[in-house]
C-alpha atoms as a PDB file:
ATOM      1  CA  UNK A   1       0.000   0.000   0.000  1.00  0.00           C
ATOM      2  CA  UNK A   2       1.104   3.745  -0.780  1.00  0.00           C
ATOM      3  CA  UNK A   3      -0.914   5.984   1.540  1.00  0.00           C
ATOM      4  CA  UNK A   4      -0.825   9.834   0.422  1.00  0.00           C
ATOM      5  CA  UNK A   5      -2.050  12.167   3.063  1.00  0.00           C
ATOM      6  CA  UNK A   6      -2.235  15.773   2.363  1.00  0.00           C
ATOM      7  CA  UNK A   7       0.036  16.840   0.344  1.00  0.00           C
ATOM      8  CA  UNK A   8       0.956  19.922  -1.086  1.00  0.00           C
ATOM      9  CA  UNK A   9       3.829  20.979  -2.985  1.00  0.00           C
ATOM     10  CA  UNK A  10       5.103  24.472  -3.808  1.00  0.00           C
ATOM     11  CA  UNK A  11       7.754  25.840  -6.295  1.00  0.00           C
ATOM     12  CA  UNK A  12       8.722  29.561  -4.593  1.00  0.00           C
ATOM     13  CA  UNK A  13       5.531  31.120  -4.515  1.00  0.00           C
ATOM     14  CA  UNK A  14       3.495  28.570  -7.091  1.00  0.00           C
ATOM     15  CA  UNK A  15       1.551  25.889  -5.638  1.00  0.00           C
ATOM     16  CA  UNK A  16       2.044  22.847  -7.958  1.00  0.00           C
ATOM     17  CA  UNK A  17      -0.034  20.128  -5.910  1.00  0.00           C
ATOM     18  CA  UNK A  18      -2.674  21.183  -3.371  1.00  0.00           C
ATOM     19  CA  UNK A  19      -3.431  18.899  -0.423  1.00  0.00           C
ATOM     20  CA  UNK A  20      -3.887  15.722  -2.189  1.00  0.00           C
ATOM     21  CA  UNK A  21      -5.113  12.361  -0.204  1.00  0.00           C
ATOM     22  CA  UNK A  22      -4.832   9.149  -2.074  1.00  0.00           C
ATOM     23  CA  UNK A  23      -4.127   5.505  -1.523  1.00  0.00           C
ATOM     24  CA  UNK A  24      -2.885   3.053  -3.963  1.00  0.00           C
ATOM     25  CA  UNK A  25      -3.393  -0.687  -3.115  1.00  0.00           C
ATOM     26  CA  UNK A  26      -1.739  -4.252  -4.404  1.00  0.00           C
ATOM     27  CA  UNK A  27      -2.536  -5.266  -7.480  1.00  0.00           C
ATOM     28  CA  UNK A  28      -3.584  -2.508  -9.001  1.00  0.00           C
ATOM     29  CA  UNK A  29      -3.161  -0.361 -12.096  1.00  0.00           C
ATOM     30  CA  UNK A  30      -3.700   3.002 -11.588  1.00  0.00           C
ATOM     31  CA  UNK A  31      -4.059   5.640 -14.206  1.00  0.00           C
ATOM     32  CA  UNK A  32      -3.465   9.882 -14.167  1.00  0.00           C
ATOM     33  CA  UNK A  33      -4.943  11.903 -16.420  1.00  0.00           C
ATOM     34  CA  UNK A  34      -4.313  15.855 -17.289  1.00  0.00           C
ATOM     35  CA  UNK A  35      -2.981  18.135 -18.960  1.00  0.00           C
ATOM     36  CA  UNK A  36       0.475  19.145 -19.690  1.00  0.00           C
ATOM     37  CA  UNK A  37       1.163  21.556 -16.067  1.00  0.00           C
ATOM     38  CA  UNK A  38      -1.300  19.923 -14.388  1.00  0.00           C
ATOM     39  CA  UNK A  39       0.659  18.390 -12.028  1.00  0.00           C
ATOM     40  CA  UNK A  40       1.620  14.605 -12.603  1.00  0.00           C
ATOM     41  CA  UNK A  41       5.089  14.507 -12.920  1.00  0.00           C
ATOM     42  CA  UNK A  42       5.281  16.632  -9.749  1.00  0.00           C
ATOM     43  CA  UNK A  43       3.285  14.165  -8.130  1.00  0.00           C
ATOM     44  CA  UNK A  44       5.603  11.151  -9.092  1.00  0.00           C
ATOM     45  CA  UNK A  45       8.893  12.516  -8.519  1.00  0.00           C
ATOM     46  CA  UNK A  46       7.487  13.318  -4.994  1.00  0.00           C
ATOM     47  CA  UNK A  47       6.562   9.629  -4.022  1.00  0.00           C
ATOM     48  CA  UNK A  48       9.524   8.952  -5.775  1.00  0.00           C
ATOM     49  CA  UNK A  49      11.487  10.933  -3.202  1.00  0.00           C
ATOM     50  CA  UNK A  50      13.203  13.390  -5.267  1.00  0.00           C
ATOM     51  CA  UNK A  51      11.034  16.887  -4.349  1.00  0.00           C
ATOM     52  CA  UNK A  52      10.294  18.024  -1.186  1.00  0.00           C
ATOM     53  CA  UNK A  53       6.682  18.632   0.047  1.00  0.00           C
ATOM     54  CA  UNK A  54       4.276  19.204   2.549  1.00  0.00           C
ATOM     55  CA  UNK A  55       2.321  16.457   3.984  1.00  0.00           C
ATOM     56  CA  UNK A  56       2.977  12.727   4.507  1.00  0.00           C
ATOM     57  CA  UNK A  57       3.572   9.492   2.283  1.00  0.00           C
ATOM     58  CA  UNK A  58       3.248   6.146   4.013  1.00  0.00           C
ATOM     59  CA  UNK A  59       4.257   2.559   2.463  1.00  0.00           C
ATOM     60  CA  UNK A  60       3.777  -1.198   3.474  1.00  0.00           C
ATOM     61  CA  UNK A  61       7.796  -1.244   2.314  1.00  0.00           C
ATOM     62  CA  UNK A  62       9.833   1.476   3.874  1.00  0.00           C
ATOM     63  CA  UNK A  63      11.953   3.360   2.603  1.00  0.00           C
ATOM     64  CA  UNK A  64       9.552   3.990  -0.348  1.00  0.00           C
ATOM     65  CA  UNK A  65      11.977   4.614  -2.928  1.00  0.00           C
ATOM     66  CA  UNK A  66      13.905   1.087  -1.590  1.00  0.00           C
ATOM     67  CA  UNK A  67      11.454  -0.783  -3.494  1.00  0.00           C
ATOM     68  CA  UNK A  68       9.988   2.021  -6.254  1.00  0.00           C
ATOM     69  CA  UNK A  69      10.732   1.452 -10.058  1.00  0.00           C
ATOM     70  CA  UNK A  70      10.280   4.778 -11.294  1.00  0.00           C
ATOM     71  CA  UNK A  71      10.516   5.226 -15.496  1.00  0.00           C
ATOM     72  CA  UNK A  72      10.511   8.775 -16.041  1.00  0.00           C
ATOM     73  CA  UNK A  73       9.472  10.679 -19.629  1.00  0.00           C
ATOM     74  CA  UNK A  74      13.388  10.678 -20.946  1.00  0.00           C
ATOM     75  CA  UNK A  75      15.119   8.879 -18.519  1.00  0.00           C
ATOM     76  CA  UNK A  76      18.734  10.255 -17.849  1.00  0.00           C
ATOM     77  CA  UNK A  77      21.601   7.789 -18.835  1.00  0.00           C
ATOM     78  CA  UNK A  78      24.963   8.495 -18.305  1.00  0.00           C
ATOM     79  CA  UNK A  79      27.353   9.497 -21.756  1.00  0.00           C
ATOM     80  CA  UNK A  80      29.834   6.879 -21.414  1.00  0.00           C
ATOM     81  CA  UNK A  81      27.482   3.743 -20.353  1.00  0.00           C
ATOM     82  CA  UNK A  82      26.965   1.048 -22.579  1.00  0.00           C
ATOM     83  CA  UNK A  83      22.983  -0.409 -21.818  1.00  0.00           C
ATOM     84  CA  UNK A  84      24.216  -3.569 -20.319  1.00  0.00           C
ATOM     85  CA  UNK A  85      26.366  -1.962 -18.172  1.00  0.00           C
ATOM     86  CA  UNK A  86      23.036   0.526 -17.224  1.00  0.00           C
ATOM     87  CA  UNK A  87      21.148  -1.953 -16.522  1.00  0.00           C
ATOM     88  CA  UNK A  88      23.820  -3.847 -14.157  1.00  0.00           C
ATOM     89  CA  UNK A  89      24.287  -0.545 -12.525  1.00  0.00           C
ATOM     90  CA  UNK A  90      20.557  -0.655 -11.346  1.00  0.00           C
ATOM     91  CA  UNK A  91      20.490  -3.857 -10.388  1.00  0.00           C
ATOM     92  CA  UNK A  92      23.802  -3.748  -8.229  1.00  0.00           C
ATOM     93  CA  UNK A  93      22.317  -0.380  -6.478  1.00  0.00           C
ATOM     94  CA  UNK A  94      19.295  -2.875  -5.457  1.00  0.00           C
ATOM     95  CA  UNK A  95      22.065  -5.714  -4.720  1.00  0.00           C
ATOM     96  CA  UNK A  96      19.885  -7.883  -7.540  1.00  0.00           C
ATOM     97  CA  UNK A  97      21.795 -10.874  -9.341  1.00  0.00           C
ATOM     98  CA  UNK A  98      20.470 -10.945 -12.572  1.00  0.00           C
ATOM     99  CA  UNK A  99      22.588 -13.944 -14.868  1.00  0.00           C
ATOM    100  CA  UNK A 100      23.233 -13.474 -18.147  1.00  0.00           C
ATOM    101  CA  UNK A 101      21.682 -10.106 -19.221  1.00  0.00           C
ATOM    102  CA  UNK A 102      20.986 -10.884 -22.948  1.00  0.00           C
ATOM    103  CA  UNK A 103      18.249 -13.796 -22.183  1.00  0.00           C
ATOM    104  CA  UNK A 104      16.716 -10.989 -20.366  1.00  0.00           C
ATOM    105  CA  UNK A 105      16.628  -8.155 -23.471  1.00  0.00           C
ATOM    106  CA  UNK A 106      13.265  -8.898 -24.420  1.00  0.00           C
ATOM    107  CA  UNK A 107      13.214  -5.257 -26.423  1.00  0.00           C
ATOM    108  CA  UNK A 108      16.107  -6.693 -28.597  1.00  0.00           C
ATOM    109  CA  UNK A 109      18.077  -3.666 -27.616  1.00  0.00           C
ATOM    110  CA  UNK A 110      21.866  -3.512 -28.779  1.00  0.00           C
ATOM    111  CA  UNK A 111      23.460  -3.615 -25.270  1.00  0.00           C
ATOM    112  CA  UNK A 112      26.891  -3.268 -25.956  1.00  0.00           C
ATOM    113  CA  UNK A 113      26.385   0.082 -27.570  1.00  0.00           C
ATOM    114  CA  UNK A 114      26.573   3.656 -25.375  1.00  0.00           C
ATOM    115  CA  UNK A 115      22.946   4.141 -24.113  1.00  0.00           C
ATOM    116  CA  UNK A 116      23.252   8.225 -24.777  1.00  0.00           C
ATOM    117  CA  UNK A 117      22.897   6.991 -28.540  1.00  0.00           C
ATOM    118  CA  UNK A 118      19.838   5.504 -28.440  1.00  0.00           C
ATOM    119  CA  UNK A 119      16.542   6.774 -30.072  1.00  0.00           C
ATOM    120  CA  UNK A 120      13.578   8.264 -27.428  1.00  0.00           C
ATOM    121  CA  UNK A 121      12.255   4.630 -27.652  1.00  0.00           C
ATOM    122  CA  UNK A 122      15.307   2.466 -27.047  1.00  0.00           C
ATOM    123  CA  UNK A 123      16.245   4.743 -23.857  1.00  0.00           C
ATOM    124  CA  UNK A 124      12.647   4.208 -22.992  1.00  0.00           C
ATOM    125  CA  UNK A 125      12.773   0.519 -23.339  1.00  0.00           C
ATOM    126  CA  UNK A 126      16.268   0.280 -21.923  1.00  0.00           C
ATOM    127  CA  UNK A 127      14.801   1.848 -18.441  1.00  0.00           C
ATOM    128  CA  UNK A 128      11.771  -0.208 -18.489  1.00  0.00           C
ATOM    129  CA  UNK A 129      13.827  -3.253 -18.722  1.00  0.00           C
ATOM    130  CA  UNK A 130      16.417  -2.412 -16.152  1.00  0.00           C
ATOM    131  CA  UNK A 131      13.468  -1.319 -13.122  1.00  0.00           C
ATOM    132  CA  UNK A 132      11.816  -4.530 -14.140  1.00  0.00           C
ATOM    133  CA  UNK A 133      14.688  -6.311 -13.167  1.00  0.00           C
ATOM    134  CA  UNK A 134      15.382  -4.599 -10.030  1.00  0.00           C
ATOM    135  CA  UNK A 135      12.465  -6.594  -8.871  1.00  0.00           C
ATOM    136  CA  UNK A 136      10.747  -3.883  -6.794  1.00  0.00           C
ATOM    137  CA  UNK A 137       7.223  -3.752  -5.801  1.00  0.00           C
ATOM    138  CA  UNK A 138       6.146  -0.314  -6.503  1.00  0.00           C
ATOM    139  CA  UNK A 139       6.132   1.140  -9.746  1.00  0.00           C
ATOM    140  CA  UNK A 140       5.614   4.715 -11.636  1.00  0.00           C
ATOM    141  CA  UNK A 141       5.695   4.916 -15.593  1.00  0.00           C
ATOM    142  CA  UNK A 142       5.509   8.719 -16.946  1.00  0.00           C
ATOM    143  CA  UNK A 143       4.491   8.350 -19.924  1.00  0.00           C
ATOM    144  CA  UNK A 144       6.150   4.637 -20.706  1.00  0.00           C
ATOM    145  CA  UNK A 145       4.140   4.100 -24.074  1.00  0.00           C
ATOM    146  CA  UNK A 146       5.080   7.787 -25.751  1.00  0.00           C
ATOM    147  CA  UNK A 147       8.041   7.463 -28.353  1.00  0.00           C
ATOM    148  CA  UNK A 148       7.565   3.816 -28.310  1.00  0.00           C
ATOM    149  CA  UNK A 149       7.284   1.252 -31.321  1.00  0.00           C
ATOM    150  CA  UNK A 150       3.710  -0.018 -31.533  1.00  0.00           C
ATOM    151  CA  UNK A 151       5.478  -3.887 -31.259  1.00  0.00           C
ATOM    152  CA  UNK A 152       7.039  -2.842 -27.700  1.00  0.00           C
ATOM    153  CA  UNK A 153       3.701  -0.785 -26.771  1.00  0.00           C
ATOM    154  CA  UNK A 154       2.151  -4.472 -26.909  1.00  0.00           C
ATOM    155  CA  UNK A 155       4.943  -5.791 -24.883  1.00  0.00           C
ATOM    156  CA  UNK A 156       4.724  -2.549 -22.360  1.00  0.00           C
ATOM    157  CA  UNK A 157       0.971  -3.372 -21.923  1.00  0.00           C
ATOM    158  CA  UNK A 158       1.116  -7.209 -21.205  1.00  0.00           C
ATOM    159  CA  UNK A 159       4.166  -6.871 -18.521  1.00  0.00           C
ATOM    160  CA  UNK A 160       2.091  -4.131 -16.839  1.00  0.00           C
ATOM    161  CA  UNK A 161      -0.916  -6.951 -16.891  1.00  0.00           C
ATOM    162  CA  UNK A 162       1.403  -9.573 -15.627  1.00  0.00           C
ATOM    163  CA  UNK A 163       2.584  -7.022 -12.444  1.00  0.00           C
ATOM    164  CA  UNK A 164      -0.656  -6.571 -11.848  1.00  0.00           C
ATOM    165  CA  UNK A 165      -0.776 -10.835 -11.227  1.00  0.00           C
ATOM    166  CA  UNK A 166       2.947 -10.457  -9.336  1.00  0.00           C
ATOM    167  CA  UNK A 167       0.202  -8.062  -7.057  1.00  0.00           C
ATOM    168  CA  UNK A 168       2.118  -5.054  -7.655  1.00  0.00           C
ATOM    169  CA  UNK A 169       1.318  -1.351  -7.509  1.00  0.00           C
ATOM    170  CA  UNK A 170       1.709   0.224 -10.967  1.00  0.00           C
ATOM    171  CA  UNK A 171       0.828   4.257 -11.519  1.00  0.00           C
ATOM    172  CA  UNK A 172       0.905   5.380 -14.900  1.00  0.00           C
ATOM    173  CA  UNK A 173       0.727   8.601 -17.147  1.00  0.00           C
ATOM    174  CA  UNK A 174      -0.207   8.469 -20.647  1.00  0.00           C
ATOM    175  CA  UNK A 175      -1.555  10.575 -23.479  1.00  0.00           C
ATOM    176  CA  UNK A 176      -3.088   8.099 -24.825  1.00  0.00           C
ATOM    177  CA  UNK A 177      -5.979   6.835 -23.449  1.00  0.00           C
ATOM    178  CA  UNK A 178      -6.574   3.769 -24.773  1.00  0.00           C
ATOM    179  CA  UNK A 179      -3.213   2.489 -23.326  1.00  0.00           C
ATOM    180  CA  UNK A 180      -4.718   3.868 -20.044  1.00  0.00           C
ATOM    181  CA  UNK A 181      -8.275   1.871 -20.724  1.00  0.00           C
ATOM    182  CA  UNK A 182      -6.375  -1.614 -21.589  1.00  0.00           C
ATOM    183  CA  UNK A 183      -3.868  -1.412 -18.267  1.00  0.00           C
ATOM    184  CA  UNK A 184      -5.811   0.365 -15.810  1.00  0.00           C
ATOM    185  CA  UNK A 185      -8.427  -0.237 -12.787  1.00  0.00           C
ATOM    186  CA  UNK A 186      -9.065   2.913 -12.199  1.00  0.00           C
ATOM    187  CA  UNK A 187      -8.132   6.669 -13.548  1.00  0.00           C
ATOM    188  CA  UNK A 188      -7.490   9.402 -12.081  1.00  0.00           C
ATOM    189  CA  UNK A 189      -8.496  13.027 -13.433  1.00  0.00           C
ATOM    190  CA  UNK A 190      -5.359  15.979 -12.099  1.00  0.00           C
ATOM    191  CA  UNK A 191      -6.190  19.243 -12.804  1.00  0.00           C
ATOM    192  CA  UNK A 192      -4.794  22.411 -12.063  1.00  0.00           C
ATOM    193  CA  UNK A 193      -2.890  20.047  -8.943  1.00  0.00           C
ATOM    194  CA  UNK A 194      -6.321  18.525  -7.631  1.00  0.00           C
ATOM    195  CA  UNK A 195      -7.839  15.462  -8.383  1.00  0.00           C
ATOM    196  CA  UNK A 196     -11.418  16.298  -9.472  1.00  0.00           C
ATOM    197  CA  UNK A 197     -12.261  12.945 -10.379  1.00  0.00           C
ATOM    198  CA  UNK A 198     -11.993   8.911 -10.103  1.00  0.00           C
ATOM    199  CA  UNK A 199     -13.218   6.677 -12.320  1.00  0.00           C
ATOM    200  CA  UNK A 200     -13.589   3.045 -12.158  1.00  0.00           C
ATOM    201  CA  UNK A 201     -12.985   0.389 -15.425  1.00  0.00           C
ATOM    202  CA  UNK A 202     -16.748   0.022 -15.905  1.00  0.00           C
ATOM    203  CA  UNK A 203     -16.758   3.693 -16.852  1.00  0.00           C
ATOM    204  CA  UNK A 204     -13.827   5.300 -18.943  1.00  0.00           C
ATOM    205  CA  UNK A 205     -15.811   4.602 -22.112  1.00  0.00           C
ATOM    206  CA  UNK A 206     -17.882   7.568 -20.658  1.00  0.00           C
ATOM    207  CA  UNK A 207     -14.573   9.769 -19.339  1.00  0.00           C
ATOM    208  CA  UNK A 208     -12.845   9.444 -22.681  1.00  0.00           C
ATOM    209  CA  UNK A 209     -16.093  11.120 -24.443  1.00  0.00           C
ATOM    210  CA  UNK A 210     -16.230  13.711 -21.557  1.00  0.00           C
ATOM    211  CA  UNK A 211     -12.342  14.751 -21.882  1.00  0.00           C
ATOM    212  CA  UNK A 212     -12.950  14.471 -25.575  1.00  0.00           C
ATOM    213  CA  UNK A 213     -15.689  16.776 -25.593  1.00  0.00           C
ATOM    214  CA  UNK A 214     -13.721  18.905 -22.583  1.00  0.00           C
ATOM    215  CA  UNK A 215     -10.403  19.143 -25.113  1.00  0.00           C
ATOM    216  CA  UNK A 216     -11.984  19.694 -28.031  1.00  0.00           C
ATOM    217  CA  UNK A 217     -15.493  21.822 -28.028  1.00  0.00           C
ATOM    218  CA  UNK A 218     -15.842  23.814 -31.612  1.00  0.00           C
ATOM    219  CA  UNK A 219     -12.095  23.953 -31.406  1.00  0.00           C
ATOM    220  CA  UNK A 220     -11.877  22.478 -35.062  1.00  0.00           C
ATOM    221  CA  UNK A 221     -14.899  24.315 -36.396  1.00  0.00           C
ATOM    222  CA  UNK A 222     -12.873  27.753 -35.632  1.00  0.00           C
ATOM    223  CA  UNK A 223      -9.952  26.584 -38.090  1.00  0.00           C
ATOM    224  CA  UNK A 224     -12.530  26.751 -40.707  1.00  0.00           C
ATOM    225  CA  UNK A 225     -10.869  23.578 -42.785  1.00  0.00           C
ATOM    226  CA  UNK A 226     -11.861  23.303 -46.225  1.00  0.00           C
END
């Protein structure tokens, strides 16, 4: 369990995040929703352990970040690191033994090149793999299926089904929301640093039309496209 109690985070004067209260349980997939500024990444890199903030965030596993996989939107890799040797690094920080790494490399990534020469999607991938393998409990994916090959979005979507069987916690962002709608138990809908709403499987059908018709509105009809 990851227990958020009120928490608020600030950037000088601008408040980012404002009193938020959540829980996340086992074996769940949970999905946030908003728009660019709203407020997600914030919220991940603070359960992640790398912003201060106001208010308090309680785990079954302690410390937090200990067991957290986080996969942020462009992961940072080191310019002189091959990917094998990445993903050794983050296993040896968790004190994982991990075998032969190439029976593992299930993106087909070329592992003895420098990881800073990778595309978006291969850095992606590379990152997913190596948290994967760090065997932790808890994990956060910003944005994991943006920049990504549609062959590895399938991949991406059936491991985050089969942590959801290992009864692990998964948060995700996406821009897509039908990657949300195949992963996800329930979504949740950040704006302006607030969640204003949660929605359970049974109904995204009906908050995909309602942030469709949110986003769009006679946006189109004002370009006048002939």
């Amino acid at each position: 369990m990851i227990e958020i109690i009120e928490l608020s985070k600030y950037y000088g004067t601008k408040q980012v995040l404002s009193n938020i209260n959540m829980t996340f349980l086992e074996g769940n997939v949970y999905g946030i929703v908003g728009e660019n500024g709203a407020g997600k990444t914030t919220l991940f890199r603070c359960i992640a352990g790398l912003e201060y903030y106001e208010g308090k965030i309680n785990a079954r596993l302690s410390p937090l970040k200990n067991h957290l996989g986080l996969l942020l939107t462009e992961p940072y890799l080191f310019s002189k690191i091959t990917g094998k040797e990445y993903i050794q690094l983050l296993c040896n920080a968790r004190e994982i033994k991990i075998g032969d790494i190439d029976l593992k490399n299930i993106f087909e990534l070329p592992l003895n090149q420098y990881a800073s020469t990778y595309s978006t999607g291969m850095k992606k991938k590379l990152a997913i793999t190596a948290i994967l393998l760090q065997e932790n409990t808890y994990f956060i994916l910003d944005e994991p299926f943006n920049g990504v090959d549609i062959q590895s979005n399938i991949i991406i979507t059936e491991i985050i089904h089969k942590l959801r069987e290992l009864n692990k916690i998964v948060i995700i962002s996406s821009h897509i929301f039908s990657t949300l709608s195949d992963t996800c138990d329930e979504i949740h809908l950040l704006k302006n640093g607030v969640f204003i709403k949660t929605v359970k499987k049974e109904e995204f059908t009906q908050l995909e039309t309602e942030m469709k018709e949110m986003t769009v509105g006679n946006k189109i009809e004002k370009l006048e496209l002939k």
